[in-house]
N, C-alpha and C. Protein backbone atom coordinates (compact mmCIF):
# COMPACT_ATOMS: atom_id res chain seq x y z
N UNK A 1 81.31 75.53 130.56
CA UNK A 1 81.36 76.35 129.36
C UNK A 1 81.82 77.75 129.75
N UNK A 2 82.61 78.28 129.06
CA UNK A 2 83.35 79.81 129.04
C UNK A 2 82.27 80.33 128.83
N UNK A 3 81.91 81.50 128.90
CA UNK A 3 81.19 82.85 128.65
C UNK A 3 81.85 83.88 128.95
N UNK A 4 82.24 84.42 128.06
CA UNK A 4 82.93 86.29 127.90
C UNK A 4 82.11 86.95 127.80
N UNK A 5 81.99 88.10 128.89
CA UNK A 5 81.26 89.48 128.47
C UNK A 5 82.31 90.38 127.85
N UNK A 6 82.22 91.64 126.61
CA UNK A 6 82.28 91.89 125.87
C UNK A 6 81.74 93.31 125.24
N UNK A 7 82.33 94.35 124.54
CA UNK A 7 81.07 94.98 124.10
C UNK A 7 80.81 95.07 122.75
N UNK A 8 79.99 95.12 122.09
CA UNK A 8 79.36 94.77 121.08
C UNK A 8 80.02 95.94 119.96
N UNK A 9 79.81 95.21 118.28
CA UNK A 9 80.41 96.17 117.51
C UNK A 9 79.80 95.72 116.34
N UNK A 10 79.90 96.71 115.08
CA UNK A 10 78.59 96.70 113.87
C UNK A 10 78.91 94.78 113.47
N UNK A 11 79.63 94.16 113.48
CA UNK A 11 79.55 93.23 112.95
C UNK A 11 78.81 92.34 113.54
N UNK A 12 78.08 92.55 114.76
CA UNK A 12 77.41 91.74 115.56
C UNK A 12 75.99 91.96 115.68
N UNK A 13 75.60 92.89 114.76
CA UNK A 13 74.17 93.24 114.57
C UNK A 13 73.19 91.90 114.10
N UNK A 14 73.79 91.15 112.95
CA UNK A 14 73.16 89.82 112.75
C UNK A 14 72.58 88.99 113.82
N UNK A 15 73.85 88.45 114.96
CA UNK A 15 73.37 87.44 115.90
C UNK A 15 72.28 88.84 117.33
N UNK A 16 72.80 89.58 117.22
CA UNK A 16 72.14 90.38 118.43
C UNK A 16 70.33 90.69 117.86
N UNK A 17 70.04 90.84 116.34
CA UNK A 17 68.76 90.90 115.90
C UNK A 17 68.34 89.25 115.72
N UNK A 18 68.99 88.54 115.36
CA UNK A 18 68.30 87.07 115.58
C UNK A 18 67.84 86.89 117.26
N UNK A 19 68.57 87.03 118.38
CA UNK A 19 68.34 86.62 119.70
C UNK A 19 67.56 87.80 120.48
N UNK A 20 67.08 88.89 120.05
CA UNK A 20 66.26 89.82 119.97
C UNK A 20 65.01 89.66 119.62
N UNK A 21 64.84 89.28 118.20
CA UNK A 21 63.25 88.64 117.62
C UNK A 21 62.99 86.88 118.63
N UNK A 22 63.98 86.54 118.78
CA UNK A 22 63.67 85.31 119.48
C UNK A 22 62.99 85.59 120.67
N UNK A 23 63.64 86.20 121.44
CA UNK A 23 63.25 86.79 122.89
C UNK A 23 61.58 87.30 122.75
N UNK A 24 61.49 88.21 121.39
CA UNK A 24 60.11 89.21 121.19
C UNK A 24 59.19 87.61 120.78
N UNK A 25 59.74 86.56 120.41
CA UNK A 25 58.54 86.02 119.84
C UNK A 25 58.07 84.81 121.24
N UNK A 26 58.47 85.24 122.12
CA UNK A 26 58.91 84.28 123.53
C UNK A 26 57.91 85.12 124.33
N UNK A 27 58.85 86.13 124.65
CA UNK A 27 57.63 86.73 125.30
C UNK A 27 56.72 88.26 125.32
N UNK A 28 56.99 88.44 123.88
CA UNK A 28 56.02 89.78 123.70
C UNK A 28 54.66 88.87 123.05
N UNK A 29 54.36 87.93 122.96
CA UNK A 29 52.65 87.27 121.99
C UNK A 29 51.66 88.00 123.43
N UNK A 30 50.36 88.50 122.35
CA UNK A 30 49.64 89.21 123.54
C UNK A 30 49.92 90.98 123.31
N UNK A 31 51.05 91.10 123.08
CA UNK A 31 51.58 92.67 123.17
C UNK A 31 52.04 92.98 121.91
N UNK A 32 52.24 92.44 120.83
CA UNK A 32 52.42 92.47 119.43
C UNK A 32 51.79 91.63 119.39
N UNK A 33 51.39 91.38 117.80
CA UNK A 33 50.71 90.63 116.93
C UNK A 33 51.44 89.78 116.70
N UNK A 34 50.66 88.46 116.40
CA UNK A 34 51.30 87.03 115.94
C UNK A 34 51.94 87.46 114.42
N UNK A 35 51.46 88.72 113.64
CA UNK A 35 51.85 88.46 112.46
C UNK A 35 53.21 89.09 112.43
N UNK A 36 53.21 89.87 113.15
CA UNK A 36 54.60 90.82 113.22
C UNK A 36 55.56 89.97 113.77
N UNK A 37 55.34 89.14 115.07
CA UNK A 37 56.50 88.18 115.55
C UNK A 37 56.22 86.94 114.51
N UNK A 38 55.64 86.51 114.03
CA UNK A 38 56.00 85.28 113.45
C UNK A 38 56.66 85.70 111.71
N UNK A 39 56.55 87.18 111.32
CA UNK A 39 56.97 87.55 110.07
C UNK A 39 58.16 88.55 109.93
N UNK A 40 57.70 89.48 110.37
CA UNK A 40 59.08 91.10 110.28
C UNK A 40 59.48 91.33 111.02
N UNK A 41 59.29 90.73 112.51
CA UNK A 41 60.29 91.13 113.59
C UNK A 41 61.70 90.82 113.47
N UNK A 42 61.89 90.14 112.91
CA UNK A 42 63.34 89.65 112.55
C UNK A 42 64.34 90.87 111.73
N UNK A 43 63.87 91.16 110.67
CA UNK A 43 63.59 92.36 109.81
C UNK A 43 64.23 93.36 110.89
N UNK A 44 62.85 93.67 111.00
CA UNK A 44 62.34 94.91 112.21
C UNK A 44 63.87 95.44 113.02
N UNK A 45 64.42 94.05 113.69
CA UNK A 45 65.57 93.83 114.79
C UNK A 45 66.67 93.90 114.17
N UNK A 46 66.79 93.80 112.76
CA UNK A 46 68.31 93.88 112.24
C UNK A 46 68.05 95.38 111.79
N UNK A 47 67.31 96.09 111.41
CA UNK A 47 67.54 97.31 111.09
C UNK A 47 67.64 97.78 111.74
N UNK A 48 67.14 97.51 113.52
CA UNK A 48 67.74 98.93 114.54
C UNK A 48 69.15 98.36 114.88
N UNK A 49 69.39 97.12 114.76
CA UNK A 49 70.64 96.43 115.52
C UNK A 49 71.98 97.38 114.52
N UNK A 50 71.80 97.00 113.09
CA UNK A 50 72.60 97.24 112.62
C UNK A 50 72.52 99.06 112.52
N UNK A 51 71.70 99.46 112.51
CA UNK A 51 72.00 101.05 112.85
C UNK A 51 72.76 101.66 113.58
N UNK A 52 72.16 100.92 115.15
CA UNK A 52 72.40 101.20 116.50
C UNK A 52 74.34 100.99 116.80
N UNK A 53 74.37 99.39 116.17
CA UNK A 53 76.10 99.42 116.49
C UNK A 53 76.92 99.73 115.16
N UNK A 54 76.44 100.36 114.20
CA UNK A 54 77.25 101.34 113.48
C UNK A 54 77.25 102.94 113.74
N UNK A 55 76.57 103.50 114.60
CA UNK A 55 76.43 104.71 115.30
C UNK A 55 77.00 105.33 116.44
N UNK A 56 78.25 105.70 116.35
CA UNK A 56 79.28 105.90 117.81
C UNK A 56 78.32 106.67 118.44
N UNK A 57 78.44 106.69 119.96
CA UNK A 57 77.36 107.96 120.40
C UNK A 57 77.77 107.03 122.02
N UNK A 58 77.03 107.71 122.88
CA UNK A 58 77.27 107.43 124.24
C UNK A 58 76.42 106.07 124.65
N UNK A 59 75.73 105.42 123.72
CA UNK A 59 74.61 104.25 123.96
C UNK A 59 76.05 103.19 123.97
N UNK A 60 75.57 102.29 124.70
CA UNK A 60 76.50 100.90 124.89
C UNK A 60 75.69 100.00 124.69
N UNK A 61 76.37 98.60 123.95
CA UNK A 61 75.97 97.54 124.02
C UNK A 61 77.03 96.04 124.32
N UNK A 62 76.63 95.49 125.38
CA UNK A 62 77.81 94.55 125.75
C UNK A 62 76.98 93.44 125.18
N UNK A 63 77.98 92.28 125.02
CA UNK A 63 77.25 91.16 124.86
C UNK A 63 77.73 89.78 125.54
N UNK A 64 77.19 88.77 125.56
CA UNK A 64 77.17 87.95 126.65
C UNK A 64 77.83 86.36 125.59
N UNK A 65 79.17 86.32 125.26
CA UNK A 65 79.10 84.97 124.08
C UNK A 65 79.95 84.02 124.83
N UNK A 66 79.74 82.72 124.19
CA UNK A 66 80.15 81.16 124.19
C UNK A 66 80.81 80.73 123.35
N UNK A 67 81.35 80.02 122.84
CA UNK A 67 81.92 79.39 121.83
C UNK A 67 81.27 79.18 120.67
N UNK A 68 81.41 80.30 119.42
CA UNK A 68 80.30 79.74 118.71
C UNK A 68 78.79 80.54 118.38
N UNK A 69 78.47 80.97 119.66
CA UNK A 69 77.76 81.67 119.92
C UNK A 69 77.29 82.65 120.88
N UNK A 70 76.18 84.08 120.60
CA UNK A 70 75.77 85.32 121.35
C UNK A 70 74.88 84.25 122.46
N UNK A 71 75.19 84.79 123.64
CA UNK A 71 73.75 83.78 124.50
C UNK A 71 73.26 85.51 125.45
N UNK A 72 73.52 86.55 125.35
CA UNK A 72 72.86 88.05 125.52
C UNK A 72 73.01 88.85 125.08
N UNK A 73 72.75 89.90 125.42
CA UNK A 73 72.61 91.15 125.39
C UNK A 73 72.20 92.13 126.08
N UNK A 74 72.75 93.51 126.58
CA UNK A 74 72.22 93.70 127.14
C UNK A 74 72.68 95.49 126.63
N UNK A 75 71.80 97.04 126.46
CA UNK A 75 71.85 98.22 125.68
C UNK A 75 71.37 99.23 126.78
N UNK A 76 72.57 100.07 126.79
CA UNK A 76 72.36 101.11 127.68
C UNK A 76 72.64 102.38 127.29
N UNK A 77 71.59 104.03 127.53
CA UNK A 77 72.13 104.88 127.11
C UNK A 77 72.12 105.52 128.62
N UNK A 78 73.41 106.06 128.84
CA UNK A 78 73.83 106.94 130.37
C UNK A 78 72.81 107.98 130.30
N UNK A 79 72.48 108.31 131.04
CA UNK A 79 71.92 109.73 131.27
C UNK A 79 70.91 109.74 130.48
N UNK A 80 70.03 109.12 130.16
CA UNK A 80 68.75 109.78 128.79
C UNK A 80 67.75 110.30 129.48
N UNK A 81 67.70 110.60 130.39
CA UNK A 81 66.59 111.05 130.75
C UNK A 81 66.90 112.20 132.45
N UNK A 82 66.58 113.40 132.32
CA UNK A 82 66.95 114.13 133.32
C UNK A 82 67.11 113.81 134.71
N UNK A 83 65.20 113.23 134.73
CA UNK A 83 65.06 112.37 136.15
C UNK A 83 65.03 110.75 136.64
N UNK A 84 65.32 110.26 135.18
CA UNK A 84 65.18 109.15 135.48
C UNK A 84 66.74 108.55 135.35
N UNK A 85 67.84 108.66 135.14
CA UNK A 85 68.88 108.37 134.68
C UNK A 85 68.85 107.76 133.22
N UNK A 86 70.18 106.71 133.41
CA UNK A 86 70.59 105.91 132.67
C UNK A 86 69.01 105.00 131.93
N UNK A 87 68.62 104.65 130.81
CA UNK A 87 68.09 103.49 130.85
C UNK A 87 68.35 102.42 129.95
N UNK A 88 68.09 101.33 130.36
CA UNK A 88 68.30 99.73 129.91
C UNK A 88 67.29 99.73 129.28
N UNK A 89 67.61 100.13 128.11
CA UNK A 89 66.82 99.42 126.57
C UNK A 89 66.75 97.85 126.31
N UNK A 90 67.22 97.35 126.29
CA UNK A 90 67.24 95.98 125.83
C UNK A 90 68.03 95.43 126.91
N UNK A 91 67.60 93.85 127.25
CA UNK A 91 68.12 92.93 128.00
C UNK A 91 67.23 91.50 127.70
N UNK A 92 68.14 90.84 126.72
CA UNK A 92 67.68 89.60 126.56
C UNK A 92 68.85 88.34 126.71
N UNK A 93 68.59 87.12 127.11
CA UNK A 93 69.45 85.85 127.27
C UNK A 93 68.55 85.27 126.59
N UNK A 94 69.67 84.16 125.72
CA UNK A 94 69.15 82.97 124.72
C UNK A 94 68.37 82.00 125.49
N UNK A 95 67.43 81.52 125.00
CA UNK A 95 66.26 80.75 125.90
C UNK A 95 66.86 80.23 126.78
N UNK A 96 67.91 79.36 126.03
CA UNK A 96 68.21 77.99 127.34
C UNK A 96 69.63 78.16 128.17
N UNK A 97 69.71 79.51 128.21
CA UNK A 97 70.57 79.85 129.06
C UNK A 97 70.10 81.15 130.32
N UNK A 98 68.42 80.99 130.01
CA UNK A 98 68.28 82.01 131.00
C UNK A 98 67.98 81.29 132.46
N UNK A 99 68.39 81.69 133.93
CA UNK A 99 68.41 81.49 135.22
C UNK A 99 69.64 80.65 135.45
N UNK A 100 70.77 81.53 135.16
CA UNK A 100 72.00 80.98 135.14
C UNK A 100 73.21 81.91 135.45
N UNK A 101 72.18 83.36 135.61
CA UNK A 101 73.27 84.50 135.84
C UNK A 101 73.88 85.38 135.37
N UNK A 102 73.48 84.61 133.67
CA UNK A 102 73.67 85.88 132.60
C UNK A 102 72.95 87.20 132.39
N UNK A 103 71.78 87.21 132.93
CA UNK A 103 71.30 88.53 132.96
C UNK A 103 71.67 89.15 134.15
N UNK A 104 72.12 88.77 135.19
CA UNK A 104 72.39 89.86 136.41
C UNK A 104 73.60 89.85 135.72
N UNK A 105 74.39 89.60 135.21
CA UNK A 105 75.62 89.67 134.93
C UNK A 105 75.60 91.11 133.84
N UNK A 106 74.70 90.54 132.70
CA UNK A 106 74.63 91.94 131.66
C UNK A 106 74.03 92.74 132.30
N UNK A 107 73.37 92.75 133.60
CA UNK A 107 72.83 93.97 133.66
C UNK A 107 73.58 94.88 134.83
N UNK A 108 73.82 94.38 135.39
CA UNK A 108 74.87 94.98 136.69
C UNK A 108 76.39 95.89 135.69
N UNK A 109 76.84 95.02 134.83
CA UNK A 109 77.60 95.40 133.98
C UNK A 109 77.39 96.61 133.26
N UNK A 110 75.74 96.69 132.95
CA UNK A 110 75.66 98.06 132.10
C UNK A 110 75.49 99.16 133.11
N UNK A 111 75.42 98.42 134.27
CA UNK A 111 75.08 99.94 135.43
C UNK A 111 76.57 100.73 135.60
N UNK A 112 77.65 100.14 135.50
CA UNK A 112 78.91 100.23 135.09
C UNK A 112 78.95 101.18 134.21
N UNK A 113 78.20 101.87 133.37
CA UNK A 113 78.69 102.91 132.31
C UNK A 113 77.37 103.52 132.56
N UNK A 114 76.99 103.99 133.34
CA UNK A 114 75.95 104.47 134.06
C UNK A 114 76.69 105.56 135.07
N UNK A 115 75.91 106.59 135.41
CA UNK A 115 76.74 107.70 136.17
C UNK A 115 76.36 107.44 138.33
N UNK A 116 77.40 107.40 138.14
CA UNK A 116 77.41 107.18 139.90
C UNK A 116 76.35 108.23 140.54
N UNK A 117 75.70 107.78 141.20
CA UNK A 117 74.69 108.71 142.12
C UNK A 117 73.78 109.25 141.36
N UNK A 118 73.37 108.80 140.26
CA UNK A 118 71.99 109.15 139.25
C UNK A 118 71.49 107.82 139.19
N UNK A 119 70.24 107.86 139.14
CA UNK A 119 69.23 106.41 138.85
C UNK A 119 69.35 106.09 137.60
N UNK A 120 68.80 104.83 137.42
CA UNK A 120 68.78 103.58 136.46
C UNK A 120 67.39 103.17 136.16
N UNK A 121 66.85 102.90 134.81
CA UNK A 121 65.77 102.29 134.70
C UNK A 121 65.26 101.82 133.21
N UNK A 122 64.37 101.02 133.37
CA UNK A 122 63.92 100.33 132.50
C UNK A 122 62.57 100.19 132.21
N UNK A 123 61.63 99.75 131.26
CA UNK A 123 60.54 99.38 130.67
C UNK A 123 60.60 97.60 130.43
N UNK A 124 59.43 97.67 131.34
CA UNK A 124 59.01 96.16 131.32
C UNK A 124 57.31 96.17 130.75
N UNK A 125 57.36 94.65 129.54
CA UNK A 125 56.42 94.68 129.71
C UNK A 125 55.03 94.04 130.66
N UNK A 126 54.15 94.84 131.27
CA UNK A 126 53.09 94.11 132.46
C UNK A 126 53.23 92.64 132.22
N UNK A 127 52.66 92.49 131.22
CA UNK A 127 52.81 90.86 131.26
C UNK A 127 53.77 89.76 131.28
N UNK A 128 54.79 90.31 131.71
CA UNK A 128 55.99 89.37 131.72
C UNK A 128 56.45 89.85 132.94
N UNK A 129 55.50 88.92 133.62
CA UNK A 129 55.73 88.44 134.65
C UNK A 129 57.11 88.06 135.48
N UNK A 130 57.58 87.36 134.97
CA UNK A 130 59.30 86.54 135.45
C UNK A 130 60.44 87.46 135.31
N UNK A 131 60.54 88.65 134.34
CA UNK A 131 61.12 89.81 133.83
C UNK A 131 60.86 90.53 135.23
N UNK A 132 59.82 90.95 135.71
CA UNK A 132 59.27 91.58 136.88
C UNK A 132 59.93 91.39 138.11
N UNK A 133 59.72 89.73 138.22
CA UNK A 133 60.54 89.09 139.75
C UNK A 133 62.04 89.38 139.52
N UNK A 134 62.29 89.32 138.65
CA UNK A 134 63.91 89.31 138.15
C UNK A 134 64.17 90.75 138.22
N UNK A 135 63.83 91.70 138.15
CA UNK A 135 64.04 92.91 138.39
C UNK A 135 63.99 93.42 140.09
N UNK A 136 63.11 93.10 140.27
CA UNK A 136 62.38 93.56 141.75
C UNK A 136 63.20 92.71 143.09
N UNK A 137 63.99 91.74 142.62
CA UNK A 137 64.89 90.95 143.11
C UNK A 137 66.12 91.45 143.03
N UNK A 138 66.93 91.72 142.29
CA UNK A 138 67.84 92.80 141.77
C UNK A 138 67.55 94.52 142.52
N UNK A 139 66.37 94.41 143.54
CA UNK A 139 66.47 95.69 143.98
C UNK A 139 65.85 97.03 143.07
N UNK A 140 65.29 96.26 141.75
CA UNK A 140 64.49 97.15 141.23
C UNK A 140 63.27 97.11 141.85
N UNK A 141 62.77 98.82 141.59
CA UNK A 141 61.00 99.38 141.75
C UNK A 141 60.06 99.54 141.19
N UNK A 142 59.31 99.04 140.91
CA UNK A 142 58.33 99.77 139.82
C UNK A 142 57.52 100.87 140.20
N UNK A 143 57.82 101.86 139.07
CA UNK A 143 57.29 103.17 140.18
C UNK A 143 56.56 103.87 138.80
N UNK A 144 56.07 103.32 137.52
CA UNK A 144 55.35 104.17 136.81
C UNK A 144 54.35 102.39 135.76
N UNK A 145 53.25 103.38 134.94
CA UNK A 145 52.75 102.56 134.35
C UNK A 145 52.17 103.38 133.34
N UNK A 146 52.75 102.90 132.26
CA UNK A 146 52.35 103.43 130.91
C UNK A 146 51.76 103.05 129.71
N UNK A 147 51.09 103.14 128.50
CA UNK A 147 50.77 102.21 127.25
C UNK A 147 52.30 102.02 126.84
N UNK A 148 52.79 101.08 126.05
CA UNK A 148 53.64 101.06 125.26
C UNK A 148 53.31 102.18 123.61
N UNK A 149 54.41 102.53 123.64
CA UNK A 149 53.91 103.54 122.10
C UNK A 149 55.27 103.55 121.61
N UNK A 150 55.15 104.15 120.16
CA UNK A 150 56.42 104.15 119.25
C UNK A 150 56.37 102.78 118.13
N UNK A 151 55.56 101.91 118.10
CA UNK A 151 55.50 101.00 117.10
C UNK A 151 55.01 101.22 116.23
N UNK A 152 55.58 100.47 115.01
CA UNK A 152 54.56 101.27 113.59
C UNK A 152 53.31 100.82 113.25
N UNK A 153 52.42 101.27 112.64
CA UNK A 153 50.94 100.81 112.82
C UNK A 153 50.63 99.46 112.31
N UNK A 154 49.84 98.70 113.59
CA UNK A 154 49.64 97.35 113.16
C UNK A 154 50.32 96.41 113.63
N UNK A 155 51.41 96.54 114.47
CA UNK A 155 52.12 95.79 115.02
C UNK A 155 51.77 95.25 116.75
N UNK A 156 50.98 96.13 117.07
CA UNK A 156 50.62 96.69 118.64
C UNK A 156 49.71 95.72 118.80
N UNK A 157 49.31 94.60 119.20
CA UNK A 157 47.51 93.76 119.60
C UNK A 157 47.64 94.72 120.71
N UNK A 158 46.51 95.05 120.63
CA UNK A 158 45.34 95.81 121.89
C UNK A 158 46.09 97.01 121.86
N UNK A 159 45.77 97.23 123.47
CA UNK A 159 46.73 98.71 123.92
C UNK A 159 47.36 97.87 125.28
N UNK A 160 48.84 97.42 125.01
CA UNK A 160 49.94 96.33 125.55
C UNK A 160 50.21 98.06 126.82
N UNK A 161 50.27 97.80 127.80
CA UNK A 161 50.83 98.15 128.77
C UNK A 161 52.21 97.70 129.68
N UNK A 162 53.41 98.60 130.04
CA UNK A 162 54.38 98.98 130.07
C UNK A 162 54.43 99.62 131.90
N UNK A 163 55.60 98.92 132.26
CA UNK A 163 56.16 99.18 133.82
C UNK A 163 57.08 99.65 133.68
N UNK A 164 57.71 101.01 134.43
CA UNK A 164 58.65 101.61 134.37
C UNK A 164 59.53 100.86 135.79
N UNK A 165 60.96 99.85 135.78
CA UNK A 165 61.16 99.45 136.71
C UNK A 165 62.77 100.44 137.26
N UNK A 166 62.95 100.82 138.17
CA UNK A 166 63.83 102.21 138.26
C UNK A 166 65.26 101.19 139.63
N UNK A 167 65.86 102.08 140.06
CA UNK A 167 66.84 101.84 140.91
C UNK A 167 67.48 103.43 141.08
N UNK A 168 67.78 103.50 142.46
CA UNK A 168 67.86 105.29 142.82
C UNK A 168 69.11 105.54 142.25
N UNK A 169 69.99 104.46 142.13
CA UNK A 169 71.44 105.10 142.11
C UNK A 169 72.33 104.16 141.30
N UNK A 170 72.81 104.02 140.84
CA UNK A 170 73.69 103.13 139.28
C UNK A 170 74.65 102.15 140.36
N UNK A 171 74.98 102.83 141.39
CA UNK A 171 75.96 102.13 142.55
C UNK A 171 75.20 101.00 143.03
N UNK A 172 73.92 101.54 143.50
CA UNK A 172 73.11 100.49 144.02
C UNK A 172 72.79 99.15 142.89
N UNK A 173 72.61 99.34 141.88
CA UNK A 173 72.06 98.12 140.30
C UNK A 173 73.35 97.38 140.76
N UNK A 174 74.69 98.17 140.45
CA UNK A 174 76.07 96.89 140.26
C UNK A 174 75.68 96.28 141.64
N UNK A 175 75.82 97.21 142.99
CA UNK A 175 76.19 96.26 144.07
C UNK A 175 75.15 94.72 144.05
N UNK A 176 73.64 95.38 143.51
CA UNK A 176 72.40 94.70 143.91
C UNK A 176 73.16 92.55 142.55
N UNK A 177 74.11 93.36 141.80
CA UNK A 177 74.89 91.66 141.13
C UNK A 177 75.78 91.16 141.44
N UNK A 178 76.88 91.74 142.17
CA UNK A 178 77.54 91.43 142.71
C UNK A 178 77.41 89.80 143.88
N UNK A 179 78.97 89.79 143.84
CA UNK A 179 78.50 88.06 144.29
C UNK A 179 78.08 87.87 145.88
N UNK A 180 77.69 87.15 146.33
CA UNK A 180 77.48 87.08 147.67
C UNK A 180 78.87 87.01 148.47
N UNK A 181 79.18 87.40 149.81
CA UNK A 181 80.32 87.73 150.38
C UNK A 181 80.48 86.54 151.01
């Protein structure tokens, strides 16, 4: 099967908020509420999707498609943060295409519009576990630990805790996907 990477544009907000709530209802249960993933997350994901890629601005979003269909995603804004660099907002693959290469692929890719010799990083959540190995394998660190915050009230079960997973240098993320020699 072909797979084109790609970068994303307002007309693609539909399939990128469907495979978004899919991903959240996979593996955020525990860290949101059953009522929010089994009801408005869907909702929830097309209103930032479709915001986000009708909004020119320095944020990128590539996407990962097949024939037919989105099988990733993956959302980067360069520089957002003084000391932390670039960070990777979003990175999800369609269930049954994840451990196949599409996420080192979207993600090495977004280190690509990332600034050479400034760090890279992301928010994981603690409990997702496999997200973790998959990072930390890739040469990511986890070097902070935070509550998750910014959700609207009622959506949050408990107080869901958040890994900050980093990489020193945007050079280092691509090389760390790159193919074996």
């Amino acid at each position: 099967m072909t797979t084109h990477l790609r970068p994303a544009g307002p007309g693609d907000a539909p399939a990128v908020a469907a495979l978004h709530a899919d991903s959240w209802r996979r593996h955020y249960r525990g860290a949101y509420t059953d009522t929010f993933l089994d009801g408005d997350v869907h909702h929830d994901r097309l209103t930032v999707w479709t915001r986000r890629l009708a909004t020119p601005g320095p944020d990128r979003t590539f996407l990962t498609v097949e024939p037919g269909r989105l099988t990733g995603f993956v959302h980067i804004t360069p520089d957002e943060d003084p000391h932390w660099g670039a960070l990777i907002d979003n990175l999800h693959v369609a269930h049954d295409r994840q451990r196949t290469g599409l996420g080192r692929a979207l993600l090495t890719h977004a280190a690509t519009v990332a600034t050479p010799g400034r760090p890279v990083h992301l928010w994981v959540l603690e409990q997702n576990h496999r997200a973790q190995r998959f990072y930390t394998a890739l040469g990511g660190r986890i070097t902070d630990r935070a509550p998750v915050t910014g959700a609207p009230p009622g959506v949050l079960d408990g107080t869901p805790v958040k890994l900050r997973v980093t990489w020193p240098d945007a050079v280092t993320l691509r090389a760390a996907g790159a193919p074996d020699q």
